[in-house]
Protein backbone atom coordinates (compact mmCIF):
# COMPACT_ATOMS: atom_id res chain seq x y z
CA UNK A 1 34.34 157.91 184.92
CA UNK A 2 33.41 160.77 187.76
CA UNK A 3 31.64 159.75 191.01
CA UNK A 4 30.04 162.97 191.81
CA UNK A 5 26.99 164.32 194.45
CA UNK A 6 23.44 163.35 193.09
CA UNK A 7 20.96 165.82 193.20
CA UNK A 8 17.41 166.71 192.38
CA UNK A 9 17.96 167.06 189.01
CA UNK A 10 18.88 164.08 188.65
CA UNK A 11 16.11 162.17 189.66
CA UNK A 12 13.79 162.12 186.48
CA UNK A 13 16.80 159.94 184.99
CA UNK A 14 17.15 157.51 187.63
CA UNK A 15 14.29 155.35 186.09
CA UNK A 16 16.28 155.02 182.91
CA UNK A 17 19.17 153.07 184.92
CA UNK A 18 17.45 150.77 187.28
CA UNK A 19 16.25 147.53 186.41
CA UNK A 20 13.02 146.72 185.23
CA UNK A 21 11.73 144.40 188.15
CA UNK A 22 12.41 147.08 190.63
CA UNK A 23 10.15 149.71 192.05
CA UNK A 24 10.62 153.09 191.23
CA UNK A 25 14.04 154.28 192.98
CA UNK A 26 13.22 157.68 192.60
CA UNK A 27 11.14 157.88 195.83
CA UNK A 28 13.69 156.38 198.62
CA UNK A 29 16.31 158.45 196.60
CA UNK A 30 14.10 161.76 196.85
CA UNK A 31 14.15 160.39 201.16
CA UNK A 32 18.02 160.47 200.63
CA UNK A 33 18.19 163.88 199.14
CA UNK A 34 16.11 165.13 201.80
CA UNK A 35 18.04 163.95 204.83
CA UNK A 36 20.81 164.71 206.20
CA UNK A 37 22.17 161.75 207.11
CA UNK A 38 22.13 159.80 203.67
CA UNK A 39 24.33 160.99 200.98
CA UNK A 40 23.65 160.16 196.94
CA UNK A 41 26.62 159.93 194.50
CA UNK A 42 26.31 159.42 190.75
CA UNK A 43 28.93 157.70 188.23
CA UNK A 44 29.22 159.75 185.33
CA UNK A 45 30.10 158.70 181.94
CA UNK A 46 30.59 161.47 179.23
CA UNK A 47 28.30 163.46 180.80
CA UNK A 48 25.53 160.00 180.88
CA UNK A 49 24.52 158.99 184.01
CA UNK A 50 25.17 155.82 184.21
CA UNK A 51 25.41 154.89 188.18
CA UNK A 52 23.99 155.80 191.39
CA UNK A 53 24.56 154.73 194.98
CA UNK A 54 23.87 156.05 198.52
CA UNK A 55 25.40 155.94 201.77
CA UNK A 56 23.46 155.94 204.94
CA UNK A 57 24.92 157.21 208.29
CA UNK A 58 23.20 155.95 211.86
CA UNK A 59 25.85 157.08 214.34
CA UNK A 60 28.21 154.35 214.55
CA UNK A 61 26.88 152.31 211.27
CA UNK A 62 26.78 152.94 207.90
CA UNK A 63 25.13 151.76 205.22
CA UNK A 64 25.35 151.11 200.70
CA UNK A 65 22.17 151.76 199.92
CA UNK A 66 20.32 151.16 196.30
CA UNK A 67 23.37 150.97 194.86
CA UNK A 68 22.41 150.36 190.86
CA UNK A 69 24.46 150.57 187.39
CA UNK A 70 22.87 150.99 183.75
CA UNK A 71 22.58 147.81 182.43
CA UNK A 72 23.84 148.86 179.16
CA UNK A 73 27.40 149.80 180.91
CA UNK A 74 27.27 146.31 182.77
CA UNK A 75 30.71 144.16 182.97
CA UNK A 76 32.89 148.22 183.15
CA UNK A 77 33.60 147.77 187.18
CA UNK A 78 30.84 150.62 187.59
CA UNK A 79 29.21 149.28 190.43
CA UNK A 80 32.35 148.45 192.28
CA UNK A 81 33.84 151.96 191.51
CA UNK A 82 30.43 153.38 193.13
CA UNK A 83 31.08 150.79 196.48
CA UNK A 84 34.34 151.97 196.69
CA UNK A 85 33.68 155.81 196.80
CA UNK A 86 30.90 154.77 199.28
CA UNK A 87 33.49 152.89 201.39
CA UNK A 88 35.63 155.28 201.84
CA UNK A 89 32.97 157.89 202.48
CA UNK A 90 31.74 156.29 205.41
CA UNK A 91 35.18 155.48 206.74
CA UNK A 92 35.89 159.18 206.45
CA UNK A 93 33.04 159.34 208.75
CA UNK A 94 34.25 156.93 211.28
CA UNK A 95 31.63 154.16 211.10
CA UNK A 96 32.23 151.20 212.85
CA UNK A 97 30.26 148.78 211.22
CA UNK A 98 29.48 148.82 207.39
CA UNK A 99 26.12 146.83 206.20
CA UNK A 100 24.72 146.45 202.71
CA UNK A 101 22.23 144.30 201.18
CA UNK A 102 22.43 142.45 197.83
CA UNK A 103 21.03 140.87 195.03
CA UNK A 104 22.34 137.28 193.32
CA UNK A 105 23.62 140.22 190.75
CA UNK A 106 25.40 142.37 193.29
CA UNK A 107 26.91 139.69 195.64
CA UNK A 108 29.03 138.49 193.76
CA UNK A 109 30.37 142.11 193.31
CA UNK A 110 30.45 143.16 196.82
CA UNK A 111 32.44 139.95 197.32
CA UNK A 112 35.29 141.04 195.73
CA UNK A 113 35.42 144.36 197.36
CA UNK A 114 35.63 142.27 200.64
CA UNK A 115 32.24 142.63 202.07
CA UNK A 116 31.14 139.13 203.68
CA UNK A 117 27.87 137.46 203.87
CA UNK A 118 26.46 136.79 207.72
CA UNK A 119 22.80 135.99 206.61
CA UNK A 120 20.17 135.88 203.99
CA UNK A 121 16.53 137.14 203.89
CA UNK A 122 14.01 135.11 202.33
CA UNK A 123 11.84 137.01 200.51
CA UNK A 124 7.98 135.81 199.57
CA UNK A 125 5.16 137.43 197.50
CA UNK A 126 1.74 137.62 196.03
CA UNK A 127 0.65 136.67 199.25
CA UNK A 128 -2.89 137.27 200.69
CA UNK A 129 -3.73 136.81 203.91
CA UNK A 130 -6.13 140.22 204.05
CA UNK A 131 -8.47 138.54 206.34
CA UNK A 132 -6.14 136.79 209.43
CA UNK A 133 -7.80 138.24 212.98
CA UNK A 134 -6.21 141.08 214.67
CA UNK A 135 -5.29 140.72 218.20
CA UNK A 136 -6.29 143.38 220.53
CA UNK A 137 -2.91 143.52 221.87
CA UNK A 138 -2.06 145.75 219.33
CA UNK A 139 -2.43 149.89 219.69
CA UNK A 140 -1.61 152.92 217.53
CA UNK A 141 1.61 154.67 218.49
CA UNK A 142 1.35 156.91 221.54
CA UNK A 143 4.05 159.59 222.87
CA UNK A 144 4.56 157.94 226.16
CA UNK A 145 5.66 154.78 223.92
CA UNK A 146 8.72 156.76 221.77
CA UNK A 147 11.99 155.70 224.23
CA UNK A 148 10.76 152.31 224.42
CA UNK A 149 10.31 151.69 220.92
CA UNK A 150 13.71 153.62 219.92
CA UNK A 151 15.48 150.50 222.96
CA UNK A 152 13.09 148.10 221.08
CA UNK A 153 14.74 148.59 217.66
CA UNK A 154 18.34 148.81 218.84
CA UNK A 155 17.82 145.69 220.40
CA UNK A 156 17.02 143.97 217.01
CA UNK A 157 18.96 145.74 214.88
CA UNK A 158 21.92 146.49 216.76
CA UNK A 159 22.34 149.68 215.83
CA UNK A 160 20.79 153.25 217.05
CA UNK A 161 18.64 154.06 213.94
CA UNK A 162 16.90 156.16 216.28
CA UNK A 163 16.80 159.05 213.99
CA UNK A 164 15.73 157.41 211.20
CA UNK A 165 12.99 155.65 212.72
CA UNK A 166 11.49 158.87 214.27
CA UNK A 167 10.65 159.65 211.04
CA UNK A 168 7.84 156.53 211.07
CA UNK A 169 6.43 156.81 214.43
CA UNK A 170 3.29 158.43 213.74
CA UNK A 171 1.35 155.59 212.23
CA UNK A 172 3.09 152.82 213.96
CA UNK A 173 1.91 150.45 216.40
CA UNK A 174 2.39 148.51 218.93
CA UNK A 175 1.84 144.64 220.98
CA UNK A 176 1.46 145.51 224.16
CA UNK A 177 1.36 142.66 226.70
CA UNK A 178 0.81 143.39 230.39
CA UNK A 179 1.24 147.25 229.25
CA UNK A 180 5.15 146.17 228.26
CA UNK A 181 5.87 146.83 224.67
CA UNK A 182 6.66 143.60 222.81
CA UNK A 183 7.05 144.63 218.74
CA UNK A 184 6.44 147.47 216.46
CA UNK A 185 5.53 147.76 213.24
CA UNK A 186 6.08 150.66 211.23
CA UNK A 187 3.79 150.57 208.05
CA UNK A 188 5.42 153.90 206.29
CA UNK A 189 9.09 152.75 207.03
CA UNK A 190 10.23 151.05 203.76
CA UNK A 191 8.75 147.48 202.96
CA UNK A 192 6.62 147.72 206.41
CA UNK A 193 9.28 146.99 209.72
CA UNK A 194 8.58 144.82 212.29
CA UNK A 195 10.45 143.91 215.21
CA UNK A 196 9.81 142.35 218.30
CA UNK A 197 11.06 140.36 220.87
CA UNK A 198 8.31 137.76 221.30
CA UNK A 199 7.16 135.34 218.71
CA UNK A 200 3.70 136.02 219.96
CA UNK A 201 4.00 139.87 218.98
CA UNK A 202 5.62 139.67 216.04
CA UNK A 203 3.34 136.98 214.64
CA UNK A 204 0.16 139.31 215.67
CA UNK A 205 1.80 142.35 214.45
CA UNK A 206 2.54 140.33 210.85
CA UNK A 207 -1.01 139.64 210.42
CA UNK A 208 -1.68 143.48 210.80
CA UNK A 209 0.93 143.87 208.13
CA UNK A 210 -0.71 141.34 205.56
CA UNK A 211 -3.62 143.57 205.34
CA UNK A 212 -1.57 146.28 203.58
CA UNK A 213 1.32 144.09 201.74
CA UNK A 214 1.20 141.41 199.52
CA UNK A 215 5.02 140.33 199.94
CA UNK A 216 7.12 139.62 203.17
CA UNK A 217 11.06 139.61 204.13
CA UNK A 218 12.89 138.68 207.19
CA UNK A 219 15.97 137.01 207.79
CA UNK A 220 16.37 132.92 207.44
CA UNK A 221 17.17 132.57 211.54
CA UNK A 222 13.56 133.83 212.05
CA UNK A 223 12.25 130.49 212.17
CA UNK A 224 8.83 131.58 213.72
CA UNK A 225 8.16 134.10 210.43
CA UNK A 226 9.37 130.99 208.36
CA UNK A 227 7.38 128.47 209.43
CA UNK A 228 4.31 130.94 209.29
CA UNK A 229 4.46 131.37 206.38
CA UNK A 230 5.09 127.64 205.40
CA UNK A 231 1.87 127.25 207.36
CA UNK A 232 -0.28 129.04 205.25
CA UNK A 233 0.97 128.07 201.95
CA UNK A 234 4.24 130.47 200.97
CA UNK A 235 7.57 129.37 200.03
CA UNK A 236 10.22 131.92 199.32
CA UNK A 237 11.20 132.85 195.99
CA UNK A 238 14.40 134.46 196.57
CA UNK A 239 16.86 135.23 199.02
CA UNK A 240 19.11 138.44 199.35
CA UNK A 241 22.39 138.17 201.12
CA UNK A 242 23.37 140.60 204.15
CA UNK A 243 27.09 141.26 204.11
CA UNK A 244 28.89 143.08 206.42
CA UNK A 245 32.73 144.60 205.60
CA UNK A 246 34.80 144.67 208.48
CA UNK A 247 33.72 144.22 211.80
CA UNK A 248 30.36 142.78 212.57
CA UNK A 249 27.87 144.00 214.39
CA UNK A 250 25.84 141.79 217.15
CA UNK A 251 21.70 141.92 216.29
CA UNK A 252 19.04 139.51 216.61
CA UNK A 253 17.42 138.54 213.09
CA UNK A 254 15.27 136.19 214.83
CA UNK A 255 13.38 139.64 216.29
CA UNK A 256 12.95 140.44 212.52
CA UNK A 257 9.47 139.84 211.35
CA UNK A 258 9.78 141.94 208.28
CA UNK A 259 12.82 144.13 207.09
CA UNK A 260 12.88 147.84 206.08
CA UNK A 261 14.01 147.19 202.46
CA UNK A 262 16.95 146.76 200.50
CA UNK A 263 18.54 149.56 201.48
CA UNK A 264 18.97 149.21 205.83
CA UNK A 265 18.11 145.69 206.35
């Protein structure tokens, strides 16, 4: 087996490897191949490409992204041969604190690598709550508001992420409450971010979200986004497990209101 660079070429195979119940990898993988702070590998099997996995770099943090094997070369240590290589690549690169998110299929993998589980996102879907009101506290994205969101979201997530959020600004927006900003939500940025540091705004800025997305994610310490949901009918169907290797980071999953995706939390 090779772990080698991915590239462009690559992608029209990708669908061929993931699983079935997933949505089409080949677009946050094209984001990773066009940014230079993620970096693609491929495991390589008699010339079959039978792996992939990504490594995402924000400053002091890295993270395994859409890490995902072939499931007819299951059970051969592929997927822990592609966290390894990723490991070590974002040692190389001096990161602090290493984050992934799994799957019930790929916990149990990372485990044994040494990665540890701090928390678990519950995940909900086929939800439809299209027609909630809208506050009027919240306002599209303006320049002015660009350094306070960038604090907002290292608050939350504990990490600076500031470059990769920059990328999603343009058709955020905002709770403002006595002209202080409260949350963000970032509709383009993965699975639809929110964070916020009032229940009030993140609540609001969740009911802007439902009119896009059918499906919602956040961590199990948001009890606010929990009990919303509970509220108006939804139960979670599934959880996926945030592990950390090494040291852990300090963040505030209860300022959460919906995650980026799979790949950063």
């Amino acid at each position: 087996m090779q772990i080698l660079p991915l590239n462009s070429s690559d992608l029209d195979l990708l669908p061929q490897i993931q699983p079935s119940d997933w949505a089409d990898i080949r677009i946050p993988v094209r984001f990773y191949l066009e940014t230079e702070y993620c970096y693609s590998f491929k495991a390589v099997i008699d010339g079959i490409l039978v792996g992939t996995g990504t490594g995402i770099l924000h400053k002091k943090t890295g993270w395994l992204a859409t890490i995902v094997t072939h499931g007819q070369y299951r059970n051969q240590g592929i997927g822990k041969r592609i966290t390894q290589h990723l490991l070590a690549f974002l040692q190389k690169q001096n990161c602090e604190y290493i984050y992934l998110i799994a799957t019930a299929l790929g916990e149990p993998v990372y485990s044994k690598v040494g990665f540890i589980t701090e928390s678990r996102y519950n995940y909900f879907r086929d939800i439809n709550l299209k027609d909630l009101e809208i506050s009027e506290h919240i306002t599209p994205y303006q320049l002015d508001y660009k350094q306070a969101i960038f604090e907002l979201d290292a608050a939350i997530s504990g990490e600076d992420r500031s470059q990769h959020v920059a990328t999603f600004l343009a058709d955020s927006s905002v709770y403002l409450h006595n002209e202080k900003i409260e949350g963000v939500y970032f509709p383009s940025f993965g699975d639809g971010l929110i964070v916020a540091k009032t229940a009030k705004a993140g609540l609001e800025l969740m009911k802007k979200r439902f009119q896009t997305f059918n499906m919602a994610s956040f961590p199990e310490e948001n009890r606010t986004a929990n009990d919303f949901m509970v509220s108006h009918g939804y139960e979670p169907v599934m959880t996926h497990a945030r592990m950390h290797f090494g040291k852990q980071m300090t963040w505030q999953p209860a300022g959460l209101y919906n995650r980026v995706g799979g790949n950063i939390g």
